[in-house]
C-alpha atoms as a PDB file:
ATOM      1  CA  UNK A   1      50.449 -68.566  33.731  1.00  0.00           C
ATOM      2  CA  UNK A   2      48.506 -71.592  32.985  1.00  0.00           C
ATOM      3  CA  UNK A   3      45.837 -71.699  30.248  1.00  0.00           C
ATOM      4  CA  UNK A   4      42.203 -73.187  31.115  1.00  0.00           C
ATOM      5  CA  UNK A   5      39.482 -74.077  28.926  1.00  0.00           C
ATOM      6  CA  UNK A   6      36.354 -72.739  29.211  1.00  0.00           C
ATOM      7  CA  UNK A   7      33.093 -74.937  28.412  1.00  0.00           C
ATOM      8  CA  UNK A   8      29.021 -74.907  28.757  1.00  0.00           C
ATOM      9  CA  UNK A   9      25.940 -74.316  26.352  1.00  0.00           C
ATOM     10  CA  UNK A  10      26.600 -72.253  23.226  1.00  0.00           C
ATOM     11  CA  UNK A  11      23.807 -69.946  22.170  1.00  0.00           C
ATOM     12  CA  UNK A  12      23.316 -66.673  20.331  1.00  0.00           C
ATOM     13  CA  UNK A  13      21.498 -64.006  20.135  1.00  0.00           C
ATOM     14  CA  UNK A  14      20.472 -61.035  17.456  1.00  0.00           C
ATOM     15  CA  UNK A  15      22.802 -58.032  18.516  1.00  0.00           C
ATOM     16  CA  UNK A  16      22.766 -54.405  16.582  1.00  0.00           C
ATOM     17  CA  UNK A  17      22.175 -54.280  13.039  1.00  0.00           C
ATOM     18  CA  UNK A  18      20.981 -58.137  12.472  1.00  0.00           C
ATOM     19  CA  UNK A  19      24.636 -59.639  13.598  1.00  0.00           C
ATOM     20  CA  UNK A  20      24.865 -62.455  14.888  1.00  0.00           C
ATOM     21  CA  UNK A  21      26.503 -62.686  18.554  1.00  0.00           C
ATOM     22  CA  UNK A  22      27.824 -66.065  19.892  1.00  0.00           C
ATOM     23  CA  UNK A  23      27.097 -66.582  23.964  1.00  0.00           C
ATOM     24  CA  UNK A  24      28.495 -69.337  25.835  1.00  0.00           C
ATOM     25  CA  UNK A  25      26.669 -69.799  29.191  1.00  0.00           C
ATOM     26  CA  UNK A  26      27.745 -72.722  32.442  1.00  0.00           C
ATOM     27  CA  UNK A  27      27.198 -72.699  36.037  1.00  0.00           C
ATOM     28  CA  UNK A  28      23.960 -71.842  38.341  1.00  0.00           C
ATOM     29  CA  UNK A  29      23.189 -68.847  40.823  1.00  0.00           C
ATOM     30  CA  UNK A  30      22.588 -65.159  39.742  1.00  0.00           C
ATOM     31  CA  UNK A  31      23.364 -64.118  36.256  1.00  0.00           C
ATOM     32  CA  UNK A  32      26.602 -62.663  34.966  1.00  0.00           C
ATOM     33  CA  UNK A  33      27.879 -61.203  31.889  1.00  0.00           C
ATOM     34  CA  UNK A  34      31.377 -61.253  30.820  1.00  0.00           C
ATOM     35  CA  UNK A  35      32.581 -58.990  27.950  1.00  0.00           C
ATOM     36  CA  UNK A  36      35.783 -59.810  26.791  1.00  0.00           C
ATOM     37  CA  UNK A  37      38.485 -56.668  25.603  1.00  0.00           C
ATOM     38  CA  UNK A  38      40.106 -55.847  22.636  1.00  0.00           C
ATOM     39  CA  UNK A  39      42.149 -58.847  20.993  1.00  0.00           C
ATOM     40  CA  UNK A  40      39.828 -61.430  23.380  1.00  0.00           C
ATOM     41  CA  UNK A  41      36.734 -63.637  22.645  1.00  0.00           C
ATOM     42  CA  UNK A  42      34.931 -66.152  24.959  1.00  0.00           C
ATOM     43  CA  UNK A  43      37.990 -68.214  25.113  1.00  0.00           C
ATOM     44  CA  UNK A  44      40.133 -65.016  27.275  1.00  0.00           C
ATOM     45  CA  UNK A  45      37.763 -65.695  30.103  1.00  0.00           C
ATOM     46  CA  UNK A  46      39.761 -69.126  30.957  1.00  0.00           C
ATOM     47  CA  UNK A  47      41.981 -67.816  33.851  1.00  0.00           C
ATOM     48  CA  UNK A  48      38.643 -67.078  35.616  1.00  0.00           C
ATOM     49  CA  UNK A  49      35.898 -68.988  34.095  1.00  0.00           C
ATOM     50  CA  UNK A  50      35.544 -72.601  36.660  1.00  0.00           C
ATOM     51  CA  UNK A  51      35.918 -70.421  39.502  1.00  0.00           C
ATOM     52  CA  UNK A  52      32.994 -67.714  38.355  1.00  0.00           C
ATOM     53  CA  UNK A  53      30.817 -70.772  37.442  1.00  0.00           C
ATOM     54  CA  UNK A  54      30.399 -72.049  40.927  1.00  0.00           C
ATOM     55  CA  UNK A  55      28.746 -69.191  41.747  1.00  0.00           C
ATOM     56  CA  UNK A  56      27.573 -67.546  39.058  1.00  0.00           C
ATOM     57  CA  UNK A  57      25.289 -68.377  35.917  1.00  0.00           C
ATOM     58  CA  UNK A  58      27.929 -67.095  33.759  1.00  0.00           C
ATOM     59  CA  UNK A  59      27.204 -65.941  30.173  1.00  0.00           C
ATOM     60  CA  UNK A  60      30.566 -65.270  27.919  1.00  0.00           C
ATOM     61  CA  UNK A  61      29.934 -63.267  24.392  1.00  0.00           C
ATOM     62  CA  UNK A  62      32.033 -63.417  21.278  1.00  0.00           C
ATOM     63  CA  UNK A  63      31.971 -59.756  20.685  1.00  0.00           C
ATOM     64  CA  UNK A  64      31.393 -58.981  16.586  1.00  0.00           C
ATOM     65  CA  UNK A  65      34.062 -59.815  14.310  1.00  0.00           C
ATOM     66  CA  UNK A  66      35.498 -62.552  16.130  1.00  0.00           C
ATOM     67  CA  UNK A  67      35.161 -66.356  17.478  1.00  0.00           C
ATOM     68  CA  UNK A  68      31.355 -67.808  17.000  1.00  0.00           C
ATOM     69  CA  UNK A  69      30.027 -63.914  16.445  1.00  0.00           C
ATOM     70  CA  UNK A  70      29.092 -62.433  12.622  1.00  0.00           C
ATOM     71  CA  UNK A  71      29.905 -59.001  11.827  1.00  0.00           C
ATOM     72  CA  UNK A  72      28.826 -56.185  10.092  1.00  0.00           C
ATOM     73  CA  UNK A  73      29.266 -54.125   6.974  1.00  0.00           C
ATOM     74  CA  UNK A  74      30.250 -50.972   8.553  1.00  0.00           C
ATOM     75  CA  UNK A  75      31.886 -50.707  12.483  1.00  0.00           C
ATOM     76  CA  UNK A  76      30.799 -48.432  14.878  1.00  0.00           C
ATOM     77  CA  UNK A  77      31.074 -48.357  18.669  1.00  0.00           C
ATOM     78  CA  UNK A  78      27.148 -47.839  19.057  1.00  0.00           C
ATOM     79  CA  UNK A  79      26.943 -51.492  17.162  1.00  0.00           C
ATOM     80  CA  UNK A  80      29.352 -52.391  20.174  1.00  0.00           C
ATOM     81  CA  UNK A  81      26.907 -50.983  22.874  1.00  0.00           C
ATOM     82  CA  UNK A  82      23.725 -52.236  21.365  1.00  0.00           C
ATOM     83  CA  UNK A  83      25.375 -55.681  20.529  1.00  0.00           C
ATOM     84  CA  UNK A  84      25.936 -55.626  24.659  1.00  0.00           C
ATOM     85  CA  UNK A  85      22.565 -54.378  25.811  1.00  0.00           C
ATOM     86  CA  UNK A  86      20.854 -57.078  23.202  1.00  0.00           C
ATOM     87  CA  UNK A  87      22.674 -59.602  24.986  1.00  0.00           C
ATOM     88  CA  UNK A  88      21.817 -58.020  28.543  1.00  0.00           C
ATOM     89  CA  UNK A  89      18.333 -58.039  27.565  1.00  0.00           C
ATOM     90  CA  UNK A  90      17.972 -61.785  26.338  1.00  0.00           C
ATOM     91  CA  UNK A  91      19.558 -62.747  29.702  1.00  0.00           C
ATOM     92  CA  UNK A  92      17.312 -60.568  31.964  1.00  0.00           C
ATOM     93  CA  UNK A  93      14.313 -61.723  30.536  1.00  0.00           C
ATOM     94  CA  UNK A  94      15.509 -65.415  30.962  1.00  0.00           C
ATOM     95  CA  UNK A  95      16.635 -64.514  34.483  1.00  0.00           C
ATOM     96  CA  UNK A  96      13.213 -62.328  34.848  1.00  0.00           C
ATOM     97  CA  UNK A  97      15.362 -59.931  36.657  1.00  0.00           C
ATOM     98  CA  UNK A  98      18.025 -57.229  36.131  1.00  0.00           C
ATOM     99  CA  UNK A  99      21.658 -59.232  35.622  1.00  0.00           C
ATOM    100  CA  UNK A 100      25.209 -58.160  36.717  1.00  0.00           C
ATOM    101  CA  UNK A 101      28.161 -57.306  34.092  1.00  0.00           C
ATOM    102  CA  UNK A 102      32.007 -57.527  34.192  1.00  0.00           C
ATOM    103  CA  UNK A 103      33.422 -55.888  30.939  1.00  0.00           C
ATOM    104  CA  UNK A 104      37.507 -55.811  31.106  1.00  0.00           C
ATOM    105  CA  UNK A 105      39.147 -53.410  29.060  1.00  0.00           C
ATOM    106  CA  UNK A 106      37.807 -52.280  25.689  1.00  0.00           C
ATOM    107  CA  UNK A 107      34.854 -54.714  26.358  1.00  0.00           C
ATOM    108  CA  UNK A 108      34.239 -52.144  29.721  1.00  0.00           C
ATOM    109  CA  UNK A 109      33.808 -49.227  27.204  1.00  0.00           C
ATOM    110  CA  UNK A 110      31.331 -51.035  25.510  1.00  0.00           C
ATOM    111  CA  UNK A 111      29.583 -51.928  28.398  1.00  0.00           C
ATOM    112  CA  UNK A 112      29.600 -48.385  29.833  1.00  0.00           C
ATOM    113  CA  UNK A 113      27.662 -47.683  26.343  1.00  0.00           C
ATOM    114  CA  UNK A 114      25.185 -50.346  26.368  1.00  0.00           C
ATOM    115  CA  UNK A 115      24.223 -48.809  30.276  1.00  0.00           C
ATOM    116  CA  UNK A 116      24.355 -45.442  28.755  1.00  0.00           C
ATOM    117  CA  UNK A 117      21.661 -47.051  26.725  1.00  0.00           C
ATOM    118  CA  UNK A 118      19.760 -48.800  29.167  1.00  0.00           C
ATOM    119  CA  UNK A 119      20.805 -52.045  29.257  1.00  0.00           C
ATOM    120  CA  UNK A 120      18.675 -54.185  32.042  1.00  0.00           C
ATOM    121  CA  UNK A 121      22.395 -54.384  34.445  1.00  0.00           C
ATOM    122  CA  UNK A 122      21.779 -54.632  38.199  1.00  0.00           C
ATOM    123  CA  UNK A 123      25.624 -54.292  39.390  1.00  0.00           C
ATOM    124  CA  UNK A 124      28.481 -53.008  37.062  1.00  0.00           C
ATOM    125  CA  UNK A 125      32.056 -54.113  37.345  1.00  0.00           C
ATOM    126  CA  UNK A 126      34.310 -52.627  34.597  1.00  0.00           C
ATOM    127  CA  UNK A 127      38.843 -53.201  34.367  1.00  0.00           C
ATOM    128  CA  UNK A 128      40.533 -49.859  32.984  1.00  0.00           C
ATOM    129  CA  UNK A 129      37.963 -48.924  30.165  1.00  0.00           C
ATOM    130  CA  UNK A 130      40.223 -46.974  27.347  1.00  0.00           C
ATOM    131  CA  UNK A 131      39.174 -44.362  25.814  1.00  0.00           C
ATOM    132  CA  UNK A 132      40.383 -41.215  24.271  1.00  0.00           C
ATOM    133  CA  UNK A 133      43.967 -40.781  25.980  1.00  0.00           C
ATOM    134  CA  UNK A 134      45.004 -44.695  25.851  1.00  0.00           C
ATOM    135  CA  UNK A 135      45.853 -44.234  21.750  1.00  0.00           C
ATOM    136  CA  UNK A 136      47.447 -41.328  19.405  1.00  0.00           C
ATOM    137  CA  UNK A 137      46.082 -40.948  15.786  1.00  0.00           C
ATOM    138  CA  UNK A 138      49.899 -42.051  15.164  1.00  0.00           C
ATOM    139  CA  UNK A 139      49.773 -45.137  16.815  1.00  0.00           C
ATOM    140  CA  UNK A 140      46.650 -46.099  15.365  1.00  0.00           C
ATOM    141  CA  UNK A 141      48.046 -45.437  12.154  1.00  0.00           C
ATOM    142  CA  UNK A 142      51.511 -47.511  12.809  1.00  0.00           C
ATOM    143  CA  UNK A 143      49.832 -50.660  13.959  1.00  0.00           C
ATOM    144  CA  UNK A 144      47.117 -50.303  11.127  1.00  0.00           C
ATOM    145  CA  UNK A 145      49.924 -50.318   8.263  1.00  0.00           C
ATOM    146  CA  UNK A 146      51.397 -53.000  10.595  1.00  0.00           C
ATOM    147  CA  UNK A 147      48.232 -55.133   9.957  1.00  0.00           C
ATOM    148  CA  UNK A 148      47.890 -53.880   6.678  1.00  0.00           C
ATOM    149  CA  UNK A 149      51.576 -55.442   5.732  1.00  0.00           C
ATOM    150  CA  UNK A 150      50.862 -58.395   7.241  1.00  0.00           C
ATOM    151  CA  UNK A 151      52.803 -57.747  10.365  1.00  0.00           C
ATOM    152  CA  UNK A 152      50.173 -58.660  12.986  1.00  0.00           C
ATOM    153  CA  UNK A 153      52.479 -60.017  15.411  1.00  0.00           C
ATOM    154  CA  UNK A 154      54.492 -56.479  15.501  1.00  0.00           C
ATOM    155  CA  UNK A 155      51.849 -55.052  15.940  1.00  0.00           C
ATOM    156  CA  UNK A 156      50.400 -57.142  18.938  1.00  0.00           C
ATOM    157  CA  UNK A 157      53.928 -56.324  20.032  1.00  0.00           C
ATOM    158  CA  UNK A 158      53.239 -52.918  20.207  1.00  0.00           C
ATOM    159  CA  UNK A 159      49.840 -53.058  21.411  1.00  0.00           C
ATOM    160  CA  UNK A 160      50.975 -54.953  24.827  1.00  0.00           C
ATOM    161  CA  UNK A 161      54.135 -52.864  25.157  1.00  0.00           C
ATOM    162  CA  UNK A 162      53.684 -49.361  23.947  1.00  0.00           C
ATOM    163  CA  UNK A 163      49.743 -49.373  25.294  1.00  0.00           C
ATOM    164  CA  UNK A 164      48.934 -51.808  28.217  1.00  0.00           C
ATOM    165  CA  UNK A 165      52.821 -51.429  29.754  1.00  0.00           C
ATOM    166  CA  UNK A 166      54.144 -54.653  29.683  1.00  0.00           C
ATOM    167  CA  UNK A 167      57.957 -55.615  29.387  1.00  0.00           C
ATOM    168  CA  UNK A 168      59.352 -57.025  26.616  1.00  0.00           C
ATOM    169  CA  UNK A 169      60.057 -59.831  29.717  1.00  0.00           C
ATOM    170  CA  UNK A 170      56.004 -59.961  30.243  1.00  0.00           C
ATOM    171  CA  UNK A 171      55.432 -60.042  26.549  1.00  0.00           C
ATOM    172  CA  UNK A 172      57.823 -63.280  26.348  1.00  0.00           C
ATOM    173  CA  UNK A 173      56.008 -64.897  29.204  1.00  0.00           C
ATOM    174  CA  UNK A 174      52.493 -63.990  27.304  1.00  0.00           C
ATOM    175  CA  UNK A 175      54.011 -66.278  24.223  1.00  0.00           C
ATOM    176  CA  UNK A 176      55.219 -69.027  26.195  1.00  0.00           C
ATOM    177  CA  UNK A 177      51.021 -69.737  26.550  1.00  0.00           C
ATOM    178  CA  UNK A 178      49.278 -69.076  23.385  1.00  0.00           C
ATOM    179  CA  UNK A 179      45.681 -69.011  24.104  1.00  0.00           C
ATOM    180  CA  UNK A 180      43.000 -71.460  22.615  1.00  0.00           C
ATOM    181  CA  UNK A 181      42.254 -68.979  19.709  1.00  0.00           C
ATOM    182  CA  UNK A 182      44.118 -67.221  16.899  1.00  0.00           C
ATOM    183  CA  UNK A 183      44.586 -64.229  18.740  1.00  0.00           C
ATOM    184  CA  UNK A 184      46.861 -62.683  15.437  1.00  0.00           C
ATOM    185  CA  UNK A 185      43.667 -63.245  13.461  1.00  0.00           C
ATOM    186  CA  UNK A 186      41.775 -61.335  16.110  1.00  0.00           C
ATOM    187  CA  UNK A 187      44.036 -58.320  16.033  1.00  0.00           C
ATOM    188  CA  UNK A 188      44.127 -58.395  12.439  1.00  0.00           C
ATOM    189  CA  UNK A 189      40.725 -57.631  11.753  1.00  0.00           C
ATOM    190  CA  UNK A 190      39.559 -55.843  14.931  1.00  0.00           C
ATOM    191  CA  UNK A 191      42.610 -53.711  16.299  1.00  0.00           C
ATOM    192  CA  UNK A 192      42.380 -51.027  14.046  1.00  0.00           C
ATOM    193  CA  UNK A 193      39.206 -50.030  13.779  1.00  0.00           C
ATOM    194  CA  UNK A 194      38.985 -50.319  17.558  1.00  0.00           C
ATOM    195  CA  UNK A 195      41.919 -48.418  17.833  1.00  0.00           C
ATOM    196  CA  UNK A 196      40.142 -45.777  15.372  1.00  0.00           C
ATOM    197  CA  UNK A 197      36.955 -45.629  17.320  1.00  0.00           C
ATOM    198  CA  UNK A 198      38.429 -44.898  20.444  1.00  0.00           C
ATOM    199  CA  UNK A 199      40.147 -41.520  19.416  1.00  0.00           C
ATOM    200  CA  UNK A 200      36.578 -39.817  19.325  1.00  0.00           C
ATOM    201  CA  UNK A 201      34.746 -41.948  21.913  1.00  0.00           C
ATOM    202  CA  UNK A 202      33.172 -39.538  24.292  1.00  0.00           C
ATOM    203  CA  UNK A 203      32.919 -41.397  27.582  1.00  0.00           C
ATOM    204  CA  UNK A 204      32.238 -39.072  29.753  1.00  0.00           C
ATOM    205  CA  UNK A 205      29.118 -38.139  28.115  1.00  0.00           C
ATOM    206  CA  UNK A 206      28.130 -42.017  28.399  1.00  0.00           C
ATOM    207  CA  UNK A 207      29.453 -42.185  31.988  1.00  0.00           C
ATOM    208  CA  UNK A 208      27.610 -39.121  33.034  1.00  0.00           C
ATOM    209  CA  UNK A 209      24.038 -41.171  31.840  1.00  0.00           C
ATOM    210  CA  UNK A 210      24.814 -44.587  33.904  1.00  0.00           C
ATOM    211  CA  UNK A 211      23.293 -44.733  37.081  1.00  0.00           C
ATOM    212  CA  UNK A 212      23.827 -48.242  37.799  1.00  0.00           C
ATOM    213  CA  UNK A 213      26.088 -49.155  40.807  1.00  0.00           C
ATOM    214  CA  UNK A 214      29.383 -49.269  39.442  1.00  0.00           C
ATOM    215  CA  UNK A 215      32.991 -51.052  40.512  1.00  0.00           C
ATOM    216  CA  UNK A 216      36.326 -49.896  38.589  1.00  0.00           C
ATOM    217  CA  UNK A 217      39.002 -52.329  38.851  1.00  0.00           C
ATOM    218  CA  UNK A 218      42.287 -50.658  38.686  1.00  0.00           C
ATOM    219  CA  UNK A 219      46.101 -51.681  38.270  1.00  0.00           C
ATOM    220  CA  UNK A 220      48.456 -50.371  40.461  1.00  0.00           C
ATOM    221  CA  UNK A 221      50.949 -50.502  37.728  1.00  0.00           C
ATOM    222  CA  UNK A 222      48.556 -50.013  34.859  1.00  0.00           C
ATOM    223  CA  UNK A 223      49.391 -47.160  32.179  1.00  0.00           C
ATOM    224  CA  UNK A 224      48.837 -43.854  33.013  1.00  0.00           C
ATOM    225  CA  UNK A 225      45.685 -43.769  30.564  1.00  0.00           C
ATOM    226  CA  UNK A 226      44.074 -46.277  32.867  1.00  0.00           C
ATOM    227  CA  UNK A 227      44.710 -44.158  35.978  1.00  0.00           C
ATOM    228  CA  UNK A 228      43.082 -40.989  34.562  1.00  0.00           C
ATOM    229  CA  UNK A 229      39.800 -42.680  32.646  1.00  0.00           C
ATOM    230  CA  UNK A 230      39.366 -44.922  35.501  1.00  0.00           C
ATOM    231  CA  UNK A 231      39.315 -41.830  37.837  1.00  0.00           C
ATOM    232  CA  UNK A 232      37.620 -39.731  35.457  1.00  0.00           C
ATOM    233  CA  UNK A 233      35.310 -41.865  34.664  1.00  0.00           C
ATOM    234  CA  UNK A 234      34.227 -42.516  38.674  1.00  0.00           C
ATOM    235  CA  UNK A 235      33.796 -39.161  39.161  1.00  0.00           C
ATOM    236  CA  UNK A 236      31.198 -39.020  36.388  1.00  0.00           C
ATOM    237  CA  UNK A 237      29.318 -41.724  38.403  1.00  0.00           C
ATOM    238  CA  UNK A 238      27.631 -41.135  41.498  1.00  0.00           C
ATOM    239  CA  UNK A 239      28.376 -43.677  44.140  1.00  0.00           C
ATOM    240  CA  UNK A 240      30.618 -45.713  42.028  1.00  0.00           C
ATOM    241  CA  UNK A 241      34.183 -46.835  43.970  1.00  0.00           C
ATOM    242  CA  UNK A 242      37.282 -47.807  42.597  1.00  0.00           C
ATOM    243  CA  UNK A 243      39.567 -50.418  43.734  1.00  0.00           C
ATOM    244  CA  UNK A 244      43.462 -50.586  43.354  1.00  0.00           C
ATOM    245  CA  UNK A 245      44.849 -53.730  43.043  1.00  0.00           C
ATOM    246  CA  UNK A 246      47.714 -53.756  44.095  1.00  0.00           C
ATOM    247  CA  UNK A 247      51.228 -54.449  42.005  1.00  0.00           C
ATOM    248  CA  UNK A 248      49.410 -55.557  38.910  1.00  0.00           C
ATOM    249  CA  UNK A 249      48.518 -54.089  35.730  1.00  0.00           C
ATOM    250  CA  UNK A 250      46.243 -54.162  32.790  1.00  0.00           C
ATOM    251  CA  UNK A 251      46.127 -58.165  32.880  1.00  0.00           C
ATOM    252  CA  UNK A 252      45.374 -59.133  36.299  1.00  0.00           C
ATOM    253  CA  UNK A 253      42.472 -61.323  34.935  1.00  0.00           C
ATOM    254  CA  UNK A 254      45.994 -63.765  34.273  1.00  0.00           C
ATOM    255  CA  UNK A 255      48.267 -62.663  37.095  1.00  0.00           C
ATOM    256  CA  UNK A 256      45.878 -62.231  39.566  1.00  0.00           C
ATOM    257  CA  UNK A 257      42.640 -64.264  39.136  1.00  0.00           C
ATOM    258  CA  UNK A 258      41.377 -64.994  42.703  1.00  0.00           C
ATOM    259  CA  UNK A 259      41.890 -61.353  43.066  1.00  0.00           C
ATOM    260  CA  UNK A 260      39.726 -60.030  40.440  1.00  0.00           C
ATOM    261  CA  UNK A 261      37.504 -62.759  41.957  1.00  0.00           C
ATOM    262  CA  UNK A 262      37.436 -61.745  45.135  1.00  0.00           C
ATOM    263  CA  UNK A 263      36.547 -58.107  44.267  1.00  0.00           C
ATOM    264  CA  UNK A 264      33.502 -59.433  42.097  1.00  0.00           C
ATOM    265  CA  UNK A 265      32.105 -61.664  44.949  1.00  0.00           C
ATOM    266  CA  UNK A 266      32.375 -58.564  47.326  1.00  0.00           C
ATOM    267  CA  UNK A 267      30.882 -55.849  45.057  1.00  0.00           C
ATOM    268  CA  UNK A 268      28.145 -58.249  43.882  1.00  0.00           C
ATOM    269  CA  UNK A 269      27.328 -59.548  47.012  1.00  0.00           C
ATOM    270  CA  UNK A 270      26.836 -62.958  46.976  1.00  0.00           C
ATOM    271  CA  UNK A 271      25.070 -64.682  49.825  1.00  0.00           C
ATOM    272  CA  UNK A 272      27.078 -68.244  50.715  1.00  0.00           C
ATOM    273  CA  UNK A 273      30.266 -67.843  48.988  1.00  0.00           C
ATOM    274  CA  UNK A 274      33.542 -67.875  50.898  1.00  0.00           C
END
C-alpha cells in the first residue's frame, strides 16, 4: 500500500456549537464531500484523493477533535451530524446547487445524520456505517482504560483486529505505512467517546428520515456488523442499492481504490469520465 499526499485550498467553516471545522478543497467539476471515519482526518483520503480530483470538486473535512478542526466542550453525535450538514450547506450555496457525499465508516453514520437533518446532498454514497452491533459496552470500556493508561497503540490494535477484521498479518502491513498524521493521537482522544456514542445511536430512526438516493458500499469480507447495518440500513431506504465488493473488507479505500472509484463515478453519474 503506498501512501499519497493530499493537497488544495484549506478553508473552514462554523460547524455545530461554534467549532471550528477545517475543509480542504482541489479539483473542478461537480461538488463532493468526503467524510473521513473514525481514527481518519483529511489526510486518510490519500489512496483516493488525485484520482477524485480530476473529476470532482472535492471538499475533505477534518471532522471535530482532530487535524485543522476545534472541538467542543461536551461530544455528542448530533454535533457530528450538524458539523456535516454545516459543511454541506457552505458548499451548496457556493455550488448554488445540491452536492454529492461519500462518508466511509463512522464518518457514513454521521453523514446518514446530517441527511436525517436535511443536509442540501444530491447523491449519497456511504462504506459500512457502524452502529449499535459493531461495539460491546465491554469493548468500549477495554480500549477506553487502554487509552486511559496510555496504551493507544493496543488499543488501535484492537480496534483493527477485534472490530474491522483484519489479521494480525494486515495489521503489520498497515504499520509498514504510517500515514501523514498521528493517527495514535487521533485514537487517543476520539475512539472512546465514539466508541461510547455508538452503543445508543439509533440509525434506523435516522435512516428511515433520508430520502436522498443512497449507495452502500459493502466488503465481501467485512465483519459481520457491517453486513447486517449495511443491509438494515438499505432496507430503511427506499430505492437505495448496495454493492458488494468483492474479497475486500472494511479498508478497501487502501486495497482497492479504483474500485471504490469506479462505484462512485457510476452511482454519481458523471458525464465524460472513463
Amino acid at each position: 500500500m503506498e501512501e499519497v499526499s493530499v493537497n488544495g485550498a484549506r478553508q473552514s467553516v462554523i460547524g455545530a456549537d461554534g467549532v471550528n471545522i477545517g475543509l480542504l478543497t482541489a479539483g473542478s467539476g461537480p461538488p463532493l464531500l468526503l467524510v473521513h471515519g473514525g481514527v481518519g482526518q483529511i489526510e486518510r483520503w490519500g489512496p483516493i484523493w488525485c484520482e477524485l480530483c480530476e473529476h470532482w470538486r472535492v471538499t475533505a473535512m477534518d471532522r471535530r477533535g482532530r487535524g485543522s478542526s476545534g472541538d467542543g466542550d461536551d461530544y455528542s453525535l448530533d454535533s457530528e451530524y450538524g458539523d456535516v450538514a454545516a459543511v454541506a450547506s457552505s458548499l451548496a450555496e457556493e455550488a448554488g446547487r445540491p452536492i454529492d457525499v461519500f462518508g466511509h465508516s463512522f464518518g457514513a453514520t454521521c453523514t446518514i445524520g446530517a441527511a436525517a437533518r436535511s443536509a442540501p446532498f444530491r447523491r449519497i454514497a456511504l462504506y459500512e456505517p457502524p452502529g449499535p452491533e459493531t461495539v460491546s459496552a465491554d469493548w468500549v470500556e477495554r480500549v477506553s482504560a487502554m487509552v486511559a493508561d496510555g496504551e493507544a497503540g493496543a488499543a488501535m490494535v484492537s480496534l483493527l483486529m477485534e472490530i474491522i477484521g483484519l489479521t494480525s498479518e494486515e495489521v503489520d502491513d498497515l504499520k509498514s505505512v504510517p500515514p501523514d498524521y498521528d493517527i495514535l493521537s487521533v485514537l487517543s482522544a476520539t475512539l472512546p467517546r465514539e466508541g461510547r456514542a455508538l452503543l445508543s445511536v439509533d440509525l434506523s430512526a435516522l435512516a428511515t428520515a433520508v430520502t436522498h438516493p443512497v449507495l452502500l458500499l459493502l466488503g465481501e469480507r467485512s465483519p459481520l456488523w457491517a453486513q447486517t447495518i449495511t443491509r438494515n440500513t438499505a432496507d430503511r431506504i427506499p430505492g437505495s442499492q448496495v454493492v458488494m465488493l468483492p474479497d475486500l473488507g472494511h479498508e478497501a479505500i487502501d486495497a482497492a481504490p479504483d474500485l471504490v472509484f469506479r462505484e462512485l463515478r457510476l452511482f454519481f453519474a458523471l458525464s465524460g469520465v472513463g
